[in-house]
C-alpha atoms as a PDB file:
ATOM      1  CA  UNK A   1      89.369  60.745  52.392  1.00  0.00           C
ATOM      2  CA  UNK A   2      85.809  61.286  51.010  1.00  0.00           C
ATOM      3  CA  UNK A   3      83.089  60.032  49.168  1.00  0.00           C
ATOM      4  CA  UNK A   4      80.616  61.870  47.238  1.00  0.00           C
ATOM      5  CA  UNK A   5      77.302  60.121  45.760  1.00  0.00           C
ATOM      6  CA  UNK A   6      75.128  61.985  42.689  1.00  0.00           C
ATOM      7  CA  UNK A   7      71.696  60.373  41.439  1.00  0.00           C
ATOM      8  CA  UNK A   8      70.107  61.958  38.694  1.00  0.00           C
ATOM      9  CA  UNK A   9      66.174  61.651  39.074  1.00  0.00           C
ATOM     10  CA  UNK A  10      62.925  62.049  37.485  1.00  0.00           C
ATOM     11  CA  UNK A  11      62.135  64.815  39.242  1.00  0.00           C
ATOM     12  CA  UNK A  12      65.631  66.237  40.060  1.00  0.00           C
ATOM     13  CA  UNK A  13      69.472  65.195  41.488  1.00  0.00           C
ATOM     14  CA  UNK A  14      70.224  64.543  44.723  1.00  0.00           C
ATOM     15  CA  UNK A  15      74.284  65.135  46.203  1.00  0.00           C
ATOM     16  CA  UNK A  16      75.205  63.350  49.399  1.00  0.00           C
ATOM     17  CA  UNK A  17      78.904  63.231  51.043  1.00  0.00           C
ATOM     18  CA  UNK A  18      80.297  62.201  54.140  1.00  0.00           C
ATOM     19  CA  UNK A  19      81.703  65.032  56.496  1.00  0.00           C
ATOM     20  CA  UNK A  20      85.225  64.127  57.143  1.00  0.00           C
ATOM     21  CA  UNK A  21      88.511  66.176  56.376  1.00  0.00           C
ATOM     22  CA  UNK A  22      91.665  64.633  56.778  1.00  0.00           C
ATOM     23  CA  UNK A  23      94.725  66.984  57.631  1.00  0.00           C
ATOM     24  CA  UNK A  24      98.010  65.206  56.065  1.00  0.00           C
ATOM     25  CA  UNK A  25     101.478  66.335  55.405  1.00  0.00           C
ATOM     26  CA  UNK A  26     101.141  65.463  51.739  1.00  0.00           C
ATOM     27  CA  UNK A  27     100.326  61.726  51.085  1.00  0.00           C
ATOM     28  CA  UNK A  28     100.561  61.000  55.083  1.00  0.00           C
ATOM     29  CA  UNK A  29      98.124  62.023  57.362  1.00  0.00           C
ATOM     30  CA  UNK A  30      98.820  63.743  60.710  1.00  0.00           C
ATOM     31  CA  UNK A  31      95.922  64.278  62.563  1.00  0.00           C
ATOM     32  CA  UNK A  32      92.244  63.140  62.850  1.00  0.00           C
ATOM     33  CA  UNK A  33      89.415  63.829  60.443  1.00  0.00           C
ATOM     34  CA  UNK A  34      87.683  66.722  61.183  1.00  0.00           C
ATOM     35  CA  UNK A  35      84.382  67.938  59.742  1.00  0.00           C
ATOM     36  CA  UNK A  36      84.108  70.162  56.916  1.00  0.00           C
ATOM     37  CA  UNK A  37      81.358  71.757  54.656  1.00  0.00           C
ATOM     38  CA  UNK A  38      81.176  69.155  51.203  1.00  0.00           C
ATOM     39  CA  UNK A  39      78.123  69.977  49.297  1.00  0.00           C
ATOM     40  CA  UNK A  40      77.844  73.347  48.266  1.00  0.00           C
ATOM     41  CA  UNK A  41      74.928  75.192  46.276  1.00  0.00           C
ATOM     42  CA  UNK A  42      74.988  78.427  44.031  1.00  0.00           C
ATOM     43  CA  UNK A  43      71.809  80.574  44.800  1.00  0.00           C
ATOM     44  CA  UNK A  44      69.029  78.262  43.306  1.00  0.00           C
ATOM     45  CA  UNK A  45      70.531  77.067  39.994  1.00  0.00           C
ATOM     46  CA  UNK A  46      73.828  74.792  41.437  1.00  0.00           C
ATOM     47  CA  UNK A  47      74.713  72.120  43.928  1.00  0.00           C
ATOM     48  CA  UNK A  48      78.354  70.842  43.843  1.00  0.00           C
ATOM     49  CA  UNK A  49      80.843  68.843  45.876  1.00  0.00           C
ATOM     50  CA  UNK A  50      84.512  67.940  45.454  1.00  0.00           C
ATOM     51  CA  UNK A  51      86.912  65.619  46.203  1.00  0.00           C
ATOM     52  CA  UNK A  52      90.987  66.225  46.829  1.00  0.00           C
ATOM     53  CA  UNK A  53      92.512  69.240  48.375  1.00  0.00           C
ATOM     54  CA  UNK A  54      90.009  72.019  50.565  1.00  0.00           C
ATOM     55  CA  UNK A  55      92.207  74.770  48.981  1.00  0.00           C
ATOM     56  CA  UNK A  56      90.987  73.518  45.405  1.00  0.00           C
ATOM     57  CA  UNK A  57      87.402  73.730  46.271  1.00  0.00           C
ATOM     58  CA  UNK A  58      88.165  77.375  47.637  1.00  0.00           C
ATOM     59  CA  UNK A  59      89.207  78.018  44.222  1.00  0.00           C
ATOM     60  CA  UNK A  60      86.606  76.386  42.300  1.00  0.00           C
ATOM     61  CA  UNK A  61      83.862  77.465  44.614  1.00  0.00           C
ATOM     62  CA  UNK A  62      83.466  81.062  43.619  1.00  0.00           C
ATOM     63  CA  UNK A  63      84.296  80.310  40.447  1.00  0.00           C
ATOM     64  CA  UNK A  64      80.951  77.896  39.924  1.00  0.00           C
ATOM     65  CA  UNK A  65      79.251  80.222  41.361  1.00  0.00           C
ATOM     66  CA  UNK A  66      80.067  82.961  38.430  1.00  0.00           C
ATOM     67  CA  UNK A  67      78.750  80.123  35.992  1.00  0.00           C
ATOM     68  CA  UNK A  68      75.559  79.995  38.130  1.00  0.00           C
ATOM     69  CA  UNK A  69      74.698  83.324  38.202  1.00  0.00           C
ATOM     70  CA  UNK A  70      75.860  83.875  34.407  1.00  0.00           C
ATOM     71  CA  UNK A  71      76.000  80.920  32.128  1.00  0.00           C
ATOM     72  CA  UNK A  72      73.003  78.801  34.130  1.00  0.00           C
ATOM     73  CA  UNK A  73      70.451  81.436  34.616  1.00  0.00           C
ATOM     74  CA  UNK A  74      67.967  80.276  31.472  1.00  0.00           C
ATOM     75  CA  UNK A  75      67.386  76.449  32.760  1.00  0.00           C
ATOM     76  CA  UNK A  76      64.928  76.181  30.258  1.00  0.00           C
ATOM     77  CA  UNK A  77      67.163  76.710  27.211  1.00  0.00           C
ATOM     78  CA  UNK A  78      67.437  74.980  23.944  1.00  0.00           C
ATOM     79  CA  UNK A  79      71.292  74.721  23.608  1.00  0.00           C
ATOM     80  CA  UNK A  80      72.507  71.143  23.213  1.00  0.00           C
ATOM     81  CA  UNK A  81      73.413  69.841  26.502  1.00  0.00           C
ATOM     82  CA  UNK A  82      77.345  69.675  25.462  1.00  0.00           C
ATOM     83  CA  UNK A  83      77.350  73.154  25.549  1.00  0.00           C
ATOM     84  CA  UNK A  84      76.946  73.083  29.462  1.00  0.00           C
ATOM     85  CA  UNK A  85      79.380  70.357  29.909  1.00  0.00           C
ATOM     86  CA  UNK A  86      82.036  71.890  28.376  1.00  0.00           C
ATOM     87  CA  UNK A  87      81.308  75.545  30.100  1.00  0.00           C
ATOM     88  CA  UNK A  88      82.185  73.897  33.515  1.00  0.00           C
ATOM     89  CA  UNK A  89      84.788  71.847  32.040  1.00  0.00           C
ATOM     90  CA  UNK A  90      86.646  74.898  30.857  1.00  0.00           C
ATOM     91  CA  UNK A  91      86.369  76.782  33.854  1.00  0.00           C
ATOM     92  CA  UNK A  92      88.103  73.888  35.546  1.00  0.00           C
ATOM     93  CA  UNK A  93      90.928  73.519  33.557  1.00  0.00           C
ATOM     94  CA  UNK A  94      91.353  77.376  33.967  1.00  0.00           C
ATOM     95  CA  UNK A  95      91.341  77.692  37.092  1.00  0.00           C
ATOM     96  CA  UNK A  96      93.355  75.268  37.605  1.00  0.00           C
ATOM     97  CA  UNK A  97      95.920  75.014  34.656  1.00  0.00           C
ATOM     98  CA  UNK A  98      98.312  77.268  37.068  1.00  0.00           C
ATOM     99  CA  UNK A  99      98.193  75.009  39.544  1.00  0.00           C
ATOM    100  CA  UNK A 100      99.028  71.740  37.564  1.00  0.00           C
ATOM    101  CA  UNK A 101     101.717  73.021  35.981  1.00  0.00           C
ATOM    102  CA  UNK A 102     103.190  73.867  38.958  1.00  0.00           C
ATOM    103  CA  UNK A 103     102.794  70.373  40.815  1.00  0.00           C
ATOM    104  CA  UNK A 104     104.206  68.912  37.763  1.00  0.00           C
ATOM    105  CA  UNK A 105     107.357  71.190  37.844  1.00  0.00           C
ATOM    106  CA  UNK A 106     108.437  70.061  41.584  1.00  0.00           C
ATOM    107  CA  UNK A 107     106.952  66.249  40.431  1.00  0.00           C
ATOM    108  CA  UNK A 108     111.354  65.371  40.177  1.00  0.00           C
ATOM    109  CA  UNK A 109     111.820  67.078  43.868  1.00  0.00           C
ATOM    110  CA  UNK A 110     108.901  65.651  45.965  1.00  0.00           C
ATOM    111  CA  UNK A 111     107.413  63.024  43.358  1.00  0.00           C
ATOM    112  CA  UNK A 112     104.158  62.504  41.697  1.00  0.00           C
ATOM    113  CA  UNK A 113     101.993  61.179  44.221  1.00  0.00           C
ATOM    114  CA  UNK A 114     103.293  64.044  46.633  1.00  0.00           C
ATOM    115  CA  UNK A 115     102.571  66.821  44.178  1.00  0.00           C
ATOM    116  CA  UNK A 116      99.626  65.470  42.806  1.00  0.00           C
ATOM    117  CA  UNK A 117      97.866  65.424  46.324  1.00  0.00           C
ATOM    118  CA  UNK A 118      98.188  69.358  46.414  1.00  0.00           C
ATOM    119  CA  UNK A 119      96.039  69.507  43.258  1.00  0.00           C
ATOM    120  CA  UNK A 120      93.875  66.712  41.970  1.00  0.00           C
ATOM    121  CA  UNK A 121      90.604  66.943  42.232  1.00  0.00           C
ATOM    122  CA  UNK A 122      87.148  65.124  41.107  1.00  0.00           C
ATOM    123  CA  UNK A 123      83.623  66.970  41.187  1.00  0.00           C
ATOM    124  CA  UNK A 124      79.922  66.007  41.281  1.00  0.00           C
ATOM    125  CA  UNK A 125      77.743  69.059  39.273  1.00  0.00           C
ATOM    126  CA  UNK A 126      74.120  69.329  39.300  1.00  0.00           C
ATOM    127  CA  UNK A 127      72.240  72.168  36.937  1.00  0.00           C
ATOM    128  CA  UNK A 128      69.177  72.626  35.555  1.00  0.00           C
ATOM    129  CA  UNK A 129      69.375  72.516  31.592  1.00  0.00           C
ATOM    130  CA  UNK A 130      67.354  72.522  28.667  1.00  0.00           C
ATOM    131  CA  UNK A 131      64.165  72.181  31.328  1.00  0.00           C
ATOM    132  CA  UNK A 132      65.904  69.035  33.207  1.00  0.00           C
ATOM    133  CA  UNK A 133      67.791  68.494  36.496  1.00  0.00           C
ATOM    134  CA  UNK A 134      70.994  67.407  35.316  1.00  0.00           C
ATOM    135  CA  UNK A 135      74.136  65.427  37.146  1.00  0.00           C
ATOM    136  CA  UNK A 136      77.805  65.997  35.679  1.00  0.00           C
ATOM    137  CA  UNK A 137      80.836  64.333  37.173  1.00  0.00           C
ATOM    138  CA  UNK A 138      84.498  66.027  35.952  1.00  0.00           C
ATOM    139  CA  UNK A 139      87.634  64.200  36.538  1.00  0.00           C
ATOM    140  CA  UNK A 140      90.931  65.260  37.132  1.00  0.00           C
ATOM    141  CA  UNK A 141      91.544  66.960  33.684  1.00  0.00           C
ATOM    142  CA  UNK A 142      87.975  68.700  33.766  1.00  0.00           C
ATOM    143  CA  UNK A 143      86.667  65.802  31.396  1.00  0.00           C
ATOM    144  CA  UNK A 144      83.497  65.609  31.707  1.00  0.00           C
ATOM    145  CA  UNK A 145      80.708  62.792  31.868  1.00  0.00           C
ATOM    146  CA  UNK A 146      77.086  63.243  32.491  1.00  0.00           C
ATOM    147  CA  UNK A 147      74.653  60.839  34.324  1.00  0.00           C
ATOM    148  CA  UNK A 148      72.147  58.982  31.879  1.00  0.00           C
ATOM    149  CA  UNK A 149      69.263  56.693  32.062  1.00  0.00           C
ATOM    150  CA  UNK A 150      71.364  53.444  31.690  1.00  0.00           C
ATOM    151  CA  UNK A 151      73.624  54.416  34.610  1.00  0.00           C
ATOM    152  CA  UNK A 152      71.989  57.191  37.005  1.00  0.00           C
ATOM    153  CA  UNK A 153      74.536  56.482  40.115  1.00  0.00           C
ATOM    154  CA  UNK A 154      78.135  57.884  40.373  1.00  0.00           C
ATOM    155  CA  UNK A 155      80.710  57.874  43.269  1.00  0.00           C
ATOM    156  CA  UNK A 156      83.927  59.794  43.445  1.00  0.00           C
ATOM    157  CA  UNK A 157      86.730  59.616  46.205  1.00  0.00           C
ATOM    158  CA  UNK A 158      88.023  57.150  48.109  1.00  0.00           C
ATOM    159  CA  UNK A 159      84.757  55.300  49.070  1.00  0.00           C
ATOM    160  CA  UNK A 160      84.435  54.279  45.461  1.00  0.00           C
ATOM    161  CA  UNK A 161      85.533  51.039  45.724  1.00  0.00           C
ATOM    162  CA  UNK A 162      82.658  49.838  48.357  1.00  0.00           C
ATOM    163  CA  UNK A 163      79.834  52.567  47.130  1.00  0.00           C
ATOM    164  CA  UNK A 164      79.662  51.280  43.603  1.00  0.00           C
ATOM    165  CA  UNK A 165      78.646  47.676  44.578  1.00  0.00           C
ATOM    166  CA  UNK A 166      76.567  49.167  46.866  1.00  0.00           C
ATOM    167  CA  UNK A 167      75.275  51.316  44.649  1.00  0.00           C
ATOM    168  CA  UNK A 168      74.639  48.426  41.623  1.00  0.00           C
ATOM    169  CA  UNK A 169      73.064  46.387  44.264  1.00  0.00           C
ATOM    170  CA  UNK A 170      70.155  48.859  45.201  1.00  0.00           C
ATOM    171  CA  UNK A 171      69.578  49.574  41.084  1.00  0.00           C
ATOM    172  CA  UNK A 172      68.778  46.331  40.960  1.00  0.00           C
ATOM    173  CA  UNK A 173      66.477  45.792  43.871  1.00  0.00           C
ATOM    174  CA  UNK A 174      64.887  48.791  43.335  1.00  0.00           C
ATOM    175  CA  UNK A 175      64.854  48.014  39.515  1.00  0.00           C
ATOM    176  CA  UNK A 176      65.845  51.266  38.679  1.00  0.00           C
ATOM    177  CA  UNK A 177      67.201  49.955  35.151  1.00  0.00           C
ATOM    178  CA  UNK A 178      63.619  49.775  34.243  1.00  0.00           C
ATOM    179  CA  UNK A 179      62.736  53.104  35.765  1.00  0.00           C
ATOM    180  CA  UNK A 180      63.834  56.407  37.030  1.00  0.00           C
ATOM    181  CA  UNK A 181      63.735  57.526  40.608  1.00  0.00           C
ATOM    182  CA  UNK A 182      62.083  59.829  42.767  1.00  0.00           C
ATOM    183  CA  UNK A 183      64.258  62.526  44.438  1.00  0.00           C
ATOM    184  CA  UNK A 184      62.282  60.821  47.629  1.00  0.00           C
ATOM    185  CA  UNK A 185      63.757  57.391  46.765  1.00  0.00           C
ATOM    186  CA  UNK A 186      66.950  58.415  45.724  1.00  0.00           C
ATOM    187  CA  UNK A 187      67.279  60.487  49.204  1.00  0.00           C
ATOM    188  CA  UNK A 188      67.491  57.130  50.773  1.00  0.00           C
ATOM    189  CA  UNK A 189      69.894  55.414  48.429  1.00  0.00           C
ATOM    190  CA  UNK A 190      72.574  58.086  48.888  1.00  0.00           C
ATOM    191  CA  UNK A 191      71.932  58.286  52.583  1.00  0.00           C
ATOM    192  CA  UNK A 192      72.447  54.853  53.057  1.00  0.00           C
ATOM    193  CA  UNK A 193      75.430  54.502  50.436  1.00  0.00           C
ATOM    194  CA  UNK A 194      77.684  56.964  52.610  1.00  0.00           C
ATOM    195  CA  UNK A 195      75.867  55.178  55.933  1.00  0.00           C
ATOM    196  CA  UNK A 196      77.028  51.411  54.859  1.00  0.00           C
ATOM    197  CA  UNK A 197      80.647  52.905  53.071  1.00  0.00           C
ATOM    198  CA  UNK A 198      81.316  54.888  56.766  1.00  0.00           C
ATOM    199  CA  UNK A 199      80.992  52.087  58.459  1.00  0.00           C
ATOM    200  CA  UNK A 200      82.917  49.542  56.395  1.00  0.00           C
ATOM    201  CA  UNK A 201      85.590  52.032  56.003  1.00  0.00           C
ATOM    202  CA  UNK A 202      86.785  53.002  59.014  1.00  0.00           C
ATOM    203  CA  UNK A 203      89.363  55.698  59.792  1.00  0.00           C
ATOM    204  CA  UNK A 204      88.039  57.329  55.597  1.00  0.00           C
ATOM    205  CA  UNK A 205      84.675  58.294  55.234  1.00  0.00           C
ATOM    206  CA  UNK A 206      82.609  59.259  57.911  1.00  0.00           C
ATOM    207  CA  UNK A 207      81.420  62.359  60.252  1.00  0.00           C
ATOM    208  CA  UNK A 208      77.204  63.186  59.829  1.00  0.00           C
ATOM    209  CA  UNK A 209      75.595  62.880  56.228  1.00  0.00           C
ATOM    210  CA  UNK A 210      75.489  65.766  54.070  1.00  0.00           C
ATOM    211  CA  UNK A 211      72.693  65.979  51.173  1.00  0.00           C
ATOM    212  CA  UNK A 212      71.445  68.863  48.623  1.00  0.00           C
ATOM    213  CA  UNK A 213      68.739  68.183  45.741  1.00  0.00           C
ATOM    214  CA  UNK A 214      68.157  70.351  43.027  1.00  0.00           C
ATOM    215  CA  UNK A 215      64.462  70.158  41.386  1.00  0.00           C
ATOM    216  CA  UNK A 216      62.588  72.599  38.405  1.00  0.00           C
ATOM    217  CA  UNK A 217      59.637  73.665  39.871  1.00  0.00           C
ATOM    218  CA  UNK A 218      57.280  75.599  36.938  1.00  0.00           C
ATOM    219  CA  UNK A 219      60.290  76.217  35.226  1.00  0.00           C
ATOM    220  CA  UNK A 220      62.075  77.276  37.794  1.00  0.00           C
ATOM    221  CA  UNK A 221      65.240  75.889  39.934  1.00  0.00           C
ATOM    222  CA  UNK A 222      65.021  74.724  43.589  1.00  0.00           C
ATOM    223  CA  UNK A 223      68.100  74.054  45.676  1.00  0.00           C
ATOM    224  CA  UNK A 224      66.932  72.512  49.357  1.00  0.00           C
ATOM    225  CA  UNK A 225      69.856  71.835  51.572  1.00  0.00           C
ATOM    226  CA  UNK A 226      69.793  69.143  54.392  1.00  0.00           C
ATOM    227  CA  UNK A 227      70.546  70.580  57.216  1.00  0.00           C
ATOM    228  CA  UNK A 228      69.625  68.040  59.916  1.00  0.00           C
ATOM    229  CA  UNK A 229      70.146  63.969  58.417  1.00  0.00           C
ATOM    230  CA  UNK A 230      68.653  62.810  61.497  1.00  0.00           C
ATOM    231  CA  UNK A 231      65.468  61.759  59.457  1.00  0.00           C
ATOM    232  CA  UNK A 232      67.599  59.921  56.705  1.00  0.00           C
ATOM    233  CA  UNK A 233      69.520  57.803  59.493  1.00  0.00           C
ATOM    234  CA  UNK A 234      66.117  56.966  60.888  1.00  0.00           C
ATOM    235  CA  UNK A 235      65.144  55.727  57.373  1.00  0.00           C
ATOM    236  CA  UNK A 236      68.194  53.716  56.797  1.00  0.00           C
ATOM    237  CA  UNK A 237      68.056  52.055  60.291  1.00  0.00           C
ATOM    238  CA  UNK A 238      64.362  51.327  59.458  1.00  0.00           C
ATOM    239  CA  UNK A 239      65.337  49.744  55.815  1.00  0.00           C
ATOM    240  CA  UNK A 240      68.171  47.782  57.732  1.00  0.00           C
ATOM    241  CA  UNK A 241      65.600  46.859  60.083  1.00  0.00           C
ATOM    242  CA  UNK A 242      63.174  45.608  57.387  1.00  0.00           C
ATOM    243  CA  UNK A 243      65.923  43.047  56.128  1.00  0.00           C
ATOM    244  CA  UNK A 244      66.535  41.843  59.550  1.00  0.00           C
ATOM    245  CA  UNK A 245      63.144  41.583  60.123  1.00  0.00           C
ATOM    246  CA  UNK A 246      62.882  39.012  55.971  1.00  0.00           C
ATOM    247  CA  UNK A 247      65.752  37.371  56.637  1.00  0.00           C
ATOM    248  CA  UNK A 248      65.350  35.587  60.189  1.00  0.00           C
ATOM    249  CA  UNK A 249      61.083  35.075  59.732  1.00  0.00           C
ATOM    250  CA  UNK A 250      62.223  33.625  56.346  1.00  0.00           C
ATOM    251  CA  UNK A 251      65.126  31.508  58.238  1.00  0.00           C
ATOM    252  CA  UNK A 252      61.978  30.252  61.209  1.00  0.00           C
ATOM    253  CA  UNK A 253      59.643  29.075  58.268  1.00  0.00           C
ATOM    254  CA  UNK A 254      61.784  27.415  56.662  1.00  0.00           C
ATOM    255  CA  UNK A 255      62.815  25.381  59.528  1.00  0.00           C
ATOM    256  CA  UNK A 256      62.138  22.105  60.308  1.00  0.00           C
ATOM    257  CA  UNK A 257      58.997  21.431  62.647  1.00  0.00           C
ATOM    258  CA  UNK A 258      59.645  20.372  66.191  1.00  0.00           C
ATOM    259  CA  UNK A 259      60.019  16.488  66.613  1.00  0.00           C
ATOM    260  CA  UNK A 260      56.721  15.260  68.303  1.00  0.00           C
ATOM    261  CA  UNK A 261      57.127  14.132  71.538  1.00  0.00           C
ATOM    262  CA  UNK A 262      57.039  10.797  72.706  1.00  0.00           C
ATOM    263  CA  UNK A 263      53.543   8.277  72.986  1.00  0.00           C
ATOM    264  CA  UNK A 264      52.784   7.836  76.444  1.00  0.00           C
ATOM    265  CA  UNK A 265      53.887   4.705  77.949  1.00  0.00           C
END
């Protein structure tokens, strides 16, 4: 169980995840969640997150971090953006190709869902490319898909299902189809997307916020970690607050006036 939130920015992307871990004897869980490391970051030039098996992101984690210190050192090249998708994509399906084919080869002795567990996985990329912040999601194949200005949100994992309403609801308050967002605003979106999804989905997504934002600063990359959410709960509570706050003065002015009371007799 997981959810994982990318927003691609103005002035960089911003990664957010829940916390929880779920130990399971393939498809059926066993134990309680228990808090893991989600967002991960490459030296200055990476932040990444996964959904699906940990033993997947142990393989995939050093192996994004080769591409960081290798293929994403020049974040102010020319080269058409494809060219980066498909690096990461590749490295994907090579790491993993091994590992597919071998799920699929037990798929008649434990079935698909069983196998598939052990080895499908989703991932949120950010990099800085041809001199912009960039946000790449990868499905299970390694396809990949990058964040544009018509749709700067995605959400991967099992929270899916409530974040992207959530998600389409604050683009629209916040107008973001007629602009692009500040790493500042976007902080708060994400934090509050894996706030409202953790507590709507009980017993899935949950444990304390995690958050990483990659920015180009004169040229170069900047990776800054969250280490302590505390001050994005406080700005949630305070934007829940806010609506509490419209929605019950707007319910008392728009109710009727007291009757008068009665003449004297």
């Amino acid at each position: 169980m997981t959810l994982l939130v990318g927003i691609v920015c103005s002035d960089g992307v911003v990664i957010a995840t829940d916390s929880f871990a779920t130990y399971a004897q393939g498809v059926v869980p066993t134990i309680g969640q228990q808090p893991v490391t989600k967002v991960q970051r490459c030296g200055d030039t990476m932040i990444y997150a996964f959904t699906g098996p940990i033993g997947i992101t142990q393989i995939l984690s050093p192996a994004f971090d080769q591409l960081a210190k290798g293929f994403f050192t020049n974040p102010m090249t020319t080269a058409p953006v494809a060219e980066a998708m498909k690096c990461i994509a590749a490295k994907i399906r090579d790491e993993l190709k091994g590992l597919i084919e071998g799920a699929s080869a037990v798929v008649p002795l434990i079935g698909r869902d069983t196998a598939g567990v052990t080895v499908l996985c989703k991932s949120l990329v950010g990099v800085c490319w041809g001199g912009h912040p960039r946000l790449f999601q990868f499905d299970y194949s390694g396809a990949p898909e990058e964040a544009t200005d018509e749709l700067r949100f995605v959400a991967l994992g099992s929270g899916q299902n409530i974040a992207d309403p959530f998600l389409a609801f604050l683009k629209r308050v916040l107008r973001w189809k007629d602009r692009a967002p500040t790493v500042v605003e976007a902080r708060l979106v994400a934090a509050w997307t894996v706030h409202h999804v953790s507590q709507t989905n009980y017993g899935g997504v949950g444990g304390d916020l995690q958050m990483a934002t990659l920015t180009l600063e004169n040229g170069q990359p900047r990776v800054n970690v969250i280490e302590q959410p505390g001050e994005h709960y406080q700005k949630v509570q305070g934007a829940e607050v806010a609506l509490l706050k419209h929605v019950t003065s707007a319910e008392e002015a728009e109710a009727p006036p007291p009757p008068l009371p009665p003449p004297p007799a």
